[in-house]
C-alpha atoms as a PDB file:
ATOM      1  CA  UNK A   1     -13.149 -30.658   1.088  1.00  0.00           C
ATOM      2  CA  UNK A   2     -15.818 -28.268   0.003  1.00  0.00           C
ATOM      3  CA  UNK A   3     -16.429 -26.766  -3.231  1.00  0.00           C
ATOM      4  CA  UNK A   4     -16.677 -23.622  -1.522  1.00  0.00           C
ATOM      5  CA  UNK A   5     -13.075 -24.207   0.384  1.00  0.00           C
ATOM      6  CA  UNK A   6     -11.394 -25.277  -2.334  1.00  0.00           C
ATOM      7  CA  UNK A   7     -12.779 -21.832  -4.482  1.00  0.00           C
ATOM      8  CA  UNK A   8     -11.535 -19.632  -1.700  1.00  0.00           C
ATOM      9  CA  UNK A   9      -8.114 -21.398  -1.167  1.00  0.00           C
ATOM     10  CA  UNK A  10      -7.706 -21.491  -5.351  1.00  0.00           C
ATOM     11  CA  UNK A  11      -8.697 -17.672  -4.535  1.00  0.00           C
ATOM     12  CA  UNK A  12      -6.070 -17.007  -2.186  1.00  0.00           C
ATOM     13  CA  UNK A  13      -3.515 -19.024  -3.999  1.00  0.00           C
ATOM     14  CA  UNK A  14      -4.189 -16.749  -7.067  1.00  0.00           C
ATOM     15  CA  UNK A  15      -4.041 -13.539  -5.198  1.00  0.00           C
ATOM     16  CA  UNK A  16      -1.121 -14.821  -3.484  1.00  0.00           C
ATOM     17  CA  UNK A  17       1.200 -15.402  -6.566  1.00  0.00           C
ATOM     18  CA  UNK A  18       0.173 -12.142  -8.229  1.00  0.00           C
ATOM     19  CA  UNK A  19       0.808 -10.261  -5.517  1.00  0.00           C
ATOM     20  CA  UNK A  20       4.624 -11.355  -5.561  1.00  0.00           C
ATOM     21  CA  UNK A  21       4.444 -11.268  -9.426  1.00  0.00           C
ATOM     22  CA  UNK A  22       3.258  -7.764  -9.777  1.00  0.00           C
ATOM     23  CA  UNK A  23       5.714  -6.624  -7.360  1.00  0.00           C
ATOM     24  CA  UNK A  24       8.783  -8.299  -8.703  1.00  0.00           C
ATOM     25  CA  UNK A  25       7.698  -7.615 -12.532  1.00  0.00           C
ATOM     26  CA  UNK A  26       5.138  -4.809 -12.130  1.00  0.00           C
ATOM     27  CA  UNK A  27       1.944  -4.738 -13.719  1.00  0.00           C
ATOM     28  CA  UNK A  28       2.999  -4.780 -17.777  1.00  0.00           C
ATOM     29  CA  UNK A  29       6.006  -6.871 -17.214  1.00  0.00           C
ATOM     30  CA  UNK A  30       3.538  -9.904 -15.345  1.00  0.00           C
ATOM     31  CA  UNK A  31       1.279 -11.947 -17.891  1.00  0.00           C
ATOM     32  CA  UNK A  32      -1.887 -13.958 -16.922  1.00  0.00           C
ATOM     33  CA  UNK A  33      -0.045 -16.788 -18.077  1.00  0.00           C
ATOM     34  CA  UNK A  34       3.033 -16.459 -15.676  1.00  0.00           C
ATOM     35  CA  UNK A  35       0.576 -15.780 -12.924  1.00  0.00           C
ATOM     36  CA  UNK A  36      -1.778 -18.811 -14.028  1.00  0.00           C
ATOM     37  CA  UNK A  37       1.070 -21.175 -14.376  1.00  0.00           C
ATOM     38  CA  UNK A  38       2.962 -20.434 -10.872  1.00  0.00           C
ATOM     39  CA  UNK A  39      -0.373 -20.549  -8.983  1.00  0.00           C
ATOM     40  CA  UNK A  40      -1.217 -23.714 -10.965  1.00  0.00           C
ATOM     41  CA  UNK A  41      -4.319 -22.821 -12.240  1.00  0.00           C
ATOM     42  CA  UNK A  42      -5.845 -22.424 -16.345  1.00  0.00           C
ATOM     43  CA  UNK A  43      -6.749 -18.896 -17.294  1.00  0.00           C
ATOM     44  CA  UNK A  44     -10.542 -19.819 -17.020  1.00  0.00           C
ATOM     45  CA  UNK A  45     -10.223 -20.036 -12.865  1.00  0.00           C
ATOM     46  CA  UNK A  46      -8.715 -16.470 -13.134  1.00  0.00           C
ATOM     47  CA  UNK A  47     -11.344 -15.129 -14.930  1.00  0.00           C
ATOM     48  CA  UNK A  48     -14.211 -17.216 -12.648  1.00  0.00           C
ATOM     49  CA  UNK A  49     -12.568 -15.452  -9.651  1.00  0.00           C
ATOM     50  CA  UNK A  50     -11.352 -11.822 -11.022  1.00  0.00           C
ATOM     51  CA  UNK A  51     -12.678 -11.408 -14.711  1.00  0.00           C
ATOM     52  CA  UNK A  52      -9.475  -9.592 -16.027  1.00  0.00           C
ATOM     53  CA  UNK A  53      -5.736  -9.238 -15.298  1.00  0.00           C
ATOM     54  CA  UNK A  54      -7.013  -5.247 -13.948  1.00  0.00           C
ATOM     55  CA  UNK A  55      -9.536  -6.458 -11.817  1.00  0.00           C
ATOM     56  CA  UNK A  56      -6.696  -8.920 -10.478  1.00  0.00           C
ATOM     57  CA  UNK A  57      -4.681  -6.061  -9.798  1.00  0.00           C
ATOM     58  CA  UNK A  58      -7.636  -4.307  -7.896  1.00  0.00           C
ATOM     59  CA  UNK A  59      -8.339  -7.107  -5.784  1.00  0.00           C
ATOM     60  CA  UNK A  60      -5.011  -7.997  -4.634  1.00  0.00           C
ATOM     61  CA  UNK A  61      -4.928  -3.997  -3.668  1.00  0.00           C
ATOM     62  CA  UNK A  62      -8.101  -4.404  -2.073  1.00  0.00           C
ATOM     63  CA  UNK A  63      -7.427  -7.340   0.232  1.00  0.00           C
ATOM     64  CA  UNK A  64      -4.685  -5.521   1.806  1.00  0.00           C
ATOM     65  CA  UNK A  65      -5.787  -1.812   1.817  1.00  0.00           C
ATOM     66  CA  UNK A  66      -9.110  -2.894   3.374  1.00  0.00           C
ATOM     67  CA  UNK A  67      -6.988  -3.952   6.595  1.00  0.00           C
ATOM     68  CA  UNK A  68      -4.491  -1.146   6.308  1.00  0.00           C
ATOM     69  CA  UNK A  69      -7.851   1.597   5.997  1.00  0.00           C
ATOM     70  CA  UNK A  70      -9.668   0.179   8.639  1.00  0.00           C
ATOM     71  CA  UNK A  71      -6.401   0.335  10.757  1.00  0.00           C
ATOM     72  CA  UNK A  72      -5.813   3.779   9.719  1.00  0.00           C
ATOM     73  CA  UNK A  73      -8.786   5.361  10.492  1.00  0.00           C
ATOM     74  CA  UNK A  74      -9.311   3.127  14.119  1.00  0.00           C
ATOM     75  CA  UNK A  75      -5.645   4.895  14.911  1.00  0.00           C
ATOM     76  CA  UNK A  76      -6.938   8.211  14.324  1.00  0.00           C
ATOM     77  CA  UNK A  77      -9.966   7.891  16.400  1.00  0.00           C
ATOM     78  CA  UNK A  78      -8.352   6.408  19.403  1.00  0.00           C
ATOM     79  CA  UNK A  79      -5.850   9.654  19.036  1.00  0.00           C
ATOM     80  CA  UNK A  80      -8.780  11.781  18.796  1.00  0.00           C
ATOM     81  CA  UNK A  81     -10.674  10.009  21.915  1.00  0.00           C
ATOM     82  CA  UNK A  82      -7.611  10.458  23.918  1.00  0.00           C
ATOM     83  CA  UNK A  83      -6.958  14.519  23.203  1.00  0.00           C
ATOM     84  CA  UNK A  84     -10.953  15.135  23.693  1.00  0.00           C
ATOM     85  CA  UNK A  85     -11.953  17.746  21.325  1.00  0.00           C
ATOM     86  CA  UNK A  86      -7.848  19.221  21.638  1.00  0.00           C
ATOM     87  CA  UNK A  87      -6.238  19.236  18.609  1.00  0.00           C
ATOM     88  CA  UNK A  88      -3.604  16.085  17.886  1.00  0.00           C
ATOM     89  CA  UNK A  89       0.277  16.995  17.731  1.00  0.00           C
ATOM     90  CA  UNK A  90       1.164  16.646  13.584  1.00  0.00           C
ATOM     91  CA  UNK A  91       3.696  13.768  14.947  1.00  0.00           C
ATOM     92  CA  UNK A  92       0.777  11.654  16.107  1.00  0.00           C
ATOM     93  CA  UNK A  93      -1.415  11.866  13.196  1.00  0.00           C
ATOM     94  CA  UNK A  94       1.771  11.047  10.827  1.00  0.00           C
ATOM     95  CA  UNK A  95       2.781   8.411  13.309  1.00  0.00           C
ATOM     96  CA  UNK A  96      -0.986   7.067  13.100  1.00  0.00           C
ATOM     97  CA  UNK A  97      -0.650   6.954   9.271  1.00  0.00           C
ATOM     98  CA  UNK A  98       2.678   5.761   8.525  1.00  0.00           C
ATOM     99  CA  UNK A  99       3.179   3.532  11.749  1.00  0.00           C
ATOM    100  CA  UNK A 100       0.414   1.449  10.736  1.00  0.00           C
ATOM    101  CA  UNK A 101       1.230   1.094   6.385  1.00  0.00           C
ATOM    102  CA  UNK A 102       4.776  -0.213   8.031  1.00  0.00           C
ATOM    103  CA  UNK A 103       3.166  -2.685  10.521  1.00  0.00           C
ATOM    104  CA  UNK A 104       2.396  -4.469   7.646  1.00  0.00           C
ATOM    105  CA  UNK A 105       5.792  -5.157   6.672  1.00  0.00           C
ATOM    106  CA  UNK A 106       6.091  -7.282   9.755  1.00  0.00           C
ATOM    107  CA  UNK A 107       3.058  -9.356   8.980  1.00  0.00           C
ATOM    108  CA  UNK A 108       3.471 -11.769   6.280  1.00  0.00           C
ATOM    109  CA  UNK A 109      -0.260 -12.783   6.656  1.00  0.00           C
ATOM    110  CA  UNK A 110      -0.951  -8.947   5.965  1.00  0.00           C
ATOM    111  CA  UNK A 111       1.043  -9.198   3.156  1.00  0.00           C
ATOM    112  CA  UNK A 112       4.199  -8.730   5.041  1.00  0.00           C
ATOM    113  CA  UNK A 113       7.218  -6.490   2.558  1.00  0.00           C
ATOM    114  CA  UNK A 114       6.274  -8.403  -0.526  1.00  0.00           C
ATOM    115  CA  UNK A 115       2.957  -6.195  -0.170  1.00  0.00           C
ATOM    116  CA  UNK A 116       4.663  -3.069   1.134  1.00  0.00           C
ATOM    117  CA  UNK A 117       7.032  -2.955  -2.262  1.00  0.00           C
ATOM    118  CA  UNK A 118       4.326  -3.937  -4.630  1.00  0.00           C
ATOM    119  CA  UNK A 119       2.400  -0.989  -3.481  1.00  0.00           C
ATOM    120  CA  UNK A 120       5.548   0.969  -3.599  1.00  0.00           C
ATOM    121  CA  UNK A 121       6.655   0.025  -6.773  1.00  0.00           C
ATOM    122  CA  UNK A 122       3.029   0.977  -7.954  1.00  0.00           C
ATOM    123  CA  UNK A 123       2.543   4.108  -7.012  1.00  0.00           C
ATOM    124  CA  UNK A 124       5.783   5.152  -7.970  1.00  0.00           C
ATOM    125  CA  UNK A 125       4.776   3.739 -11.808  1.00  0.00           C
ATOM    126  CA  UNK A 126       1.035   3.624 -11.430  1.00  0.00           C
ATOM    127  CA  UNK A 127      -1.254   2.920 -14.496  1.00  0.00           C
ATOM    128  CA  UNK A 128      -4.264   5.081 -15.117  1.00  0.00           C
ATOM    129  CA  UNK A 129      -6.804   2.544 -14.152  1.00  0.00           C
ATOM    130  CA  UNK A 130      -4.674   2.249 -10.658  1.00  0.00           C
ATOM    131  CA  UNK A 131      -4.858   6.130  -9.906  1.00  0.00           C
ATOM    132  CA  UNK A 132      -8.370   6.127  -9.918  1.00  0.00           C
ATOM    133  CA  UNK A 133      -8.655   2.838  -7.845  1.00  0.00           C
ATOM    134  CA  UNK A 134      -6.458   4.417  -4.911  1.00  0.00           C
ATOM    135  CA  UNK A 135      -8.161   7.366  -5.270  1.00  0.00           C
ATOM    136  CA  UNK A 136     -11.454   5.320  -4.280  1.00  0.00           C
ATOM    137  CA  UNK A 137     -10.196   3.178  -1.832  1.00  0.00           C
ATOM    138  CA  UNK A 138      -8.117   5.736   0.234  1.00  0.00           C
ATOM    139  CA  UNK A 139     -10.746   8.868   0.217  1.00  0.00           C
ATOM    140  CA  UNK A 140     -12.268   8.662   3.451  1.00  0.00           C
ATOM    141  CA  UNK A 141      -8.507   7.767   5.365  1.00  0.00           C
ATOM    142  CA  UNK A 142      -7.484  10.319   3.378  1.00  0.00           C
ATOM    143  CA  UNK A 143     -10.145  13.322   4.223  1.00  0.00           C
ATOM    144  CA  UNK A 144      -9.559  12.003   7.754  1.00  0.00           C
ATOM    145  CA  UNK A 145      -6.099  12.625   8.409  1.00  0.00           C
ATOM    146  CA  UNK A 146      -6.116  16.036   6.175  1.00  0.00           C
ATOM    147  CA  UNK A 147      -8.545  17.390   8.720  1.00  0.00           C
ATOM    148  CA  UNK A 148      -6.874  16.104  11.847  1.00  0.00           C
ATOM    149  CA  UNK A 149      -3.420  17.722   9.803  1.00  0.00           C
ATOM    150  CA  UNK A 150      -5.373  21.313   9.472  1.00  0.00           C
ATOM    151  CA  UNK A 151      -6.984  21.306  13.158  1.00  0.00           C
ATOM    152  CA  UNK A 152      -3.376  20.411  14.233  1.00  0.00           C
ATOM    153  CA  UNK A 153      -1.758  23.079  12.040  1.00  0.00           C
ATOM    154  CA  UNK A 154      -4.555  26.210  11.371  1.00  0.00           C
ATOM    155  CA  UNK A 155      -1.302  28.463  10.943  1.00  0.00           C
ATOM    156  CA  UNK A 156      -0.421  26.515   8.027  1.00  0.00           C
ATOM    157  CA  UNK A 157      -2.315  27.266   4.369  1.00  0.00           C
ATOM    158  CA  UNK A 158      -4.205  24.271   3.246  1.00  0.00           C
ATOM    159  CA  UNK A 159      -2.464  23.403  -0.132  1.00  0.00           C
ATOM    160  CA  UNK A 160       0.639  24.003   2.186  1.00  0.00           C
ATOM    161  CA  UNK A 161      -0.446  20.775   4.350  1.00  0.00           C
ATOM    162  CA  UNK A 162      -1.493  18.711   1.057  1.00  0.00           C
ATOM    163  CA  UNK A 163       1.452  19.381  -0.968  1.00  0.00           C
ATOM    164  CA  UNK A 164       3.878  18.509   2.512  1.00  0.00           C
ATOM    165  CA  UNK A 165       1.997  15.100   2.688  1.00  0.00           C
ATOM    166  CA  UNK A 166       1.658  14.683  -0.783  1.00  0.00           C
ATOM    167  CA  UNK A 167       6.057  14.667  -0.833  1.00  0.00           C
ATOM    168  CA  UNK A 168       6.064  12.518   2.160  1.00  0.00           C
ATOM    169  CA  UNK A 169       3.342   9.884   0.579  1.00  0.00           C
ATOM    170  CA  UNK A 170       6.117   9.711  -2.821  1.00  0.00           C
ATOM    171  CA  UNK A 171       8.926   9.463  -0.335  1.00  0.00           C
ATOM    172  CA  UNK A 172       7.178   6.917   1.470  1.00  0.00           C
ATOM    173  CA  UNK A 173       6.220   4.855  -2.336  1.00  0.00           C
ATOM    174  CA  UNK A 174       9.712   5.102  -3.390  1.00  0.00           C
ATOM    175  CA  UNK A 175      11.046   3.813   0.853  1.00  0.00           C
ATOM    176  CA  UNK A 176       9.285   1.297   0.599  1.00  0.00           C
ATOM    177  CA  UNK A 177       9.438   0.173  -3.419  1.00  0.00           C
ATOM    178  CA  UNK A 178      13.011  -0.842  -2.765  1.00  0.00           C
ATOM    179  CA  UNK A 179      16.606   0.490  -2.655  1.00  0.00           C
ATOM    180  CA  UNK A 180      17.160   0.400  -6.390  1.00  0.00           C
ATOM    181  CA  UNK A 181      16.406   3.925  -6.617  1.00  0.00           C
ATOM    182  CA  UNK A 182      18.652   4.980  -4.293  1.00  0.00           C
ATOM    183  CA  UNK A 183      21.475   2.990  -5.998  1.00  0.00           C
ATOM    184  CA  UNK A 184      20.822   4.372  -8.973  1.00  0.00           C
ATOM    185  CA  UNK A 185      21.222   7.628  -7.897  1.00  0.00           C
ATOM    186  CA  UNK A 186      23.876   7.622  -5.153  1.00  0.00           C
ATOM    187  CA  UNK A 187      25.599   4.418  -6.256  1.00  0.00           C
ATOM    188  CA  UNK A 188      25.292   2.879  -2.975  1.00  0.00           C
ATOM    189  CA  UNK A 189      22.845   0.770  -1.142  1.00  0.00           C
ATOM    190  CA  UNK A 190      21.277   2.580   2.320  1.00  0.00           C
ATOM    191  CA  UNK A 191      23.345  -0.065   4.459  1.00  0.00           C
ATOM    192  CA  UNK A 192      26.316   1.353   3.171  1.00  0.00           C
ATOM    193  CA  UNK A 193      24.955   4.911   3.851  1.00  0.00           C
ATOM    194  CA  UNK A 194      24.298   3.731   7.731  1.00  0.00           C
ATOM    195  CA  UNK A 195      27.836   2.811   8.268  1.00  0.00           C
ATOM    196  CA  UNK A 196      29.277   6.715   6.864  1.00  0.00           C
ATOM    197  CA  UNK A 197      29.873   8.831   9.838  1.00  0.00           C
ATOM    198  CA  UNK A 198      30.382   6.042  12.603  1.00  0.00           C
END
């Protein structure tokens, strides 16, 4: 095996068991020594691959959201092709967005729901440095789909359209970061909300 092989799959392996770390502890509650000790590594093959428990963070982020951005904004383009100059229905462009952050949860390659609550869990309790790494990563899908949103609703005031999605983005943080939420505040889990009213 090559030196290069076995660096990406110690890599991976890293990435891999911080991911499900981070999301089951979040980021203060995980230590570089947890983390170094499930992926059965020493502290200095973190630091060759990532440099700091932040940059860790970032790249874990980044491995996913570079697949979920691309996907995003290939969605939105195909809708666009299709209507020909026409403005897109709001339902498509939300569909385009959403549809494809919850393909993922059906993917365990893409990261599959271990990824889908992580990112859930941090936005919904996001640390500074994390704010202004989203804010990076998700600025063109973001423009994007605001635009398509105001062609599809010129009616609607601006800071209308950003405040709507910004309430549907935390909805969709705390969907997706788990039920404990919910439980906490209705004292019941959501399959015993499906079964009221049958």
């Amino acid at each position: 095996m090559s030196d290069q092989k076995t660096n990406h799959d110690t890599r991976e392996r890293i990435l891999d068991v911080a991911e499900r770390l981070f999301m089951e502890h979040g980021y203060e509650g995980t230590s570089m020594r947890v983390i170094t000790t499930r992926a059965d590594v020493n502290l200095a093959a973190v630091n060759y691959h990532f440099g700091s428990k932040e940059a860790l963070l970032r790249e874990v982020f980044r491995r996913r959201l570079s697949w979920l951005n691309r996907e995003r904004l290939y969605a939105l383009d195909a809708l666009e092709a299709e209507a020909a100059g026409a403005p897109l229905k709001p339902s498509q462009i939300l569909e385009a967005f959403f549809g494809t952050l919850l393909r993922i949860g059906e993917h365990p390659s893409l990261g599959g729901m271990t990824f889908l609550r992580l990112l859930g869990r941090t936005l919904t309790e996001p640390a500074e440095f994390i704010r202004t790494f989203f804010a990076s990563e998700y600025a063109e899908v973001i423009d994007r789909y605001k635009q398509a949103l105001y062609n599809a609703l010129p009616d609607v005031p601006k800071a209308e359209i950003v405040w709507r999605l910004h309430f549907m983005l935390g909805a969709m943080s705390y969907a997706i970061a788990g039920t404990d939420v919910l439980r906490v505040v209705t004292g019941c889990e959501l399959g015993d909300l499906a079964g009221e009213g049958a």
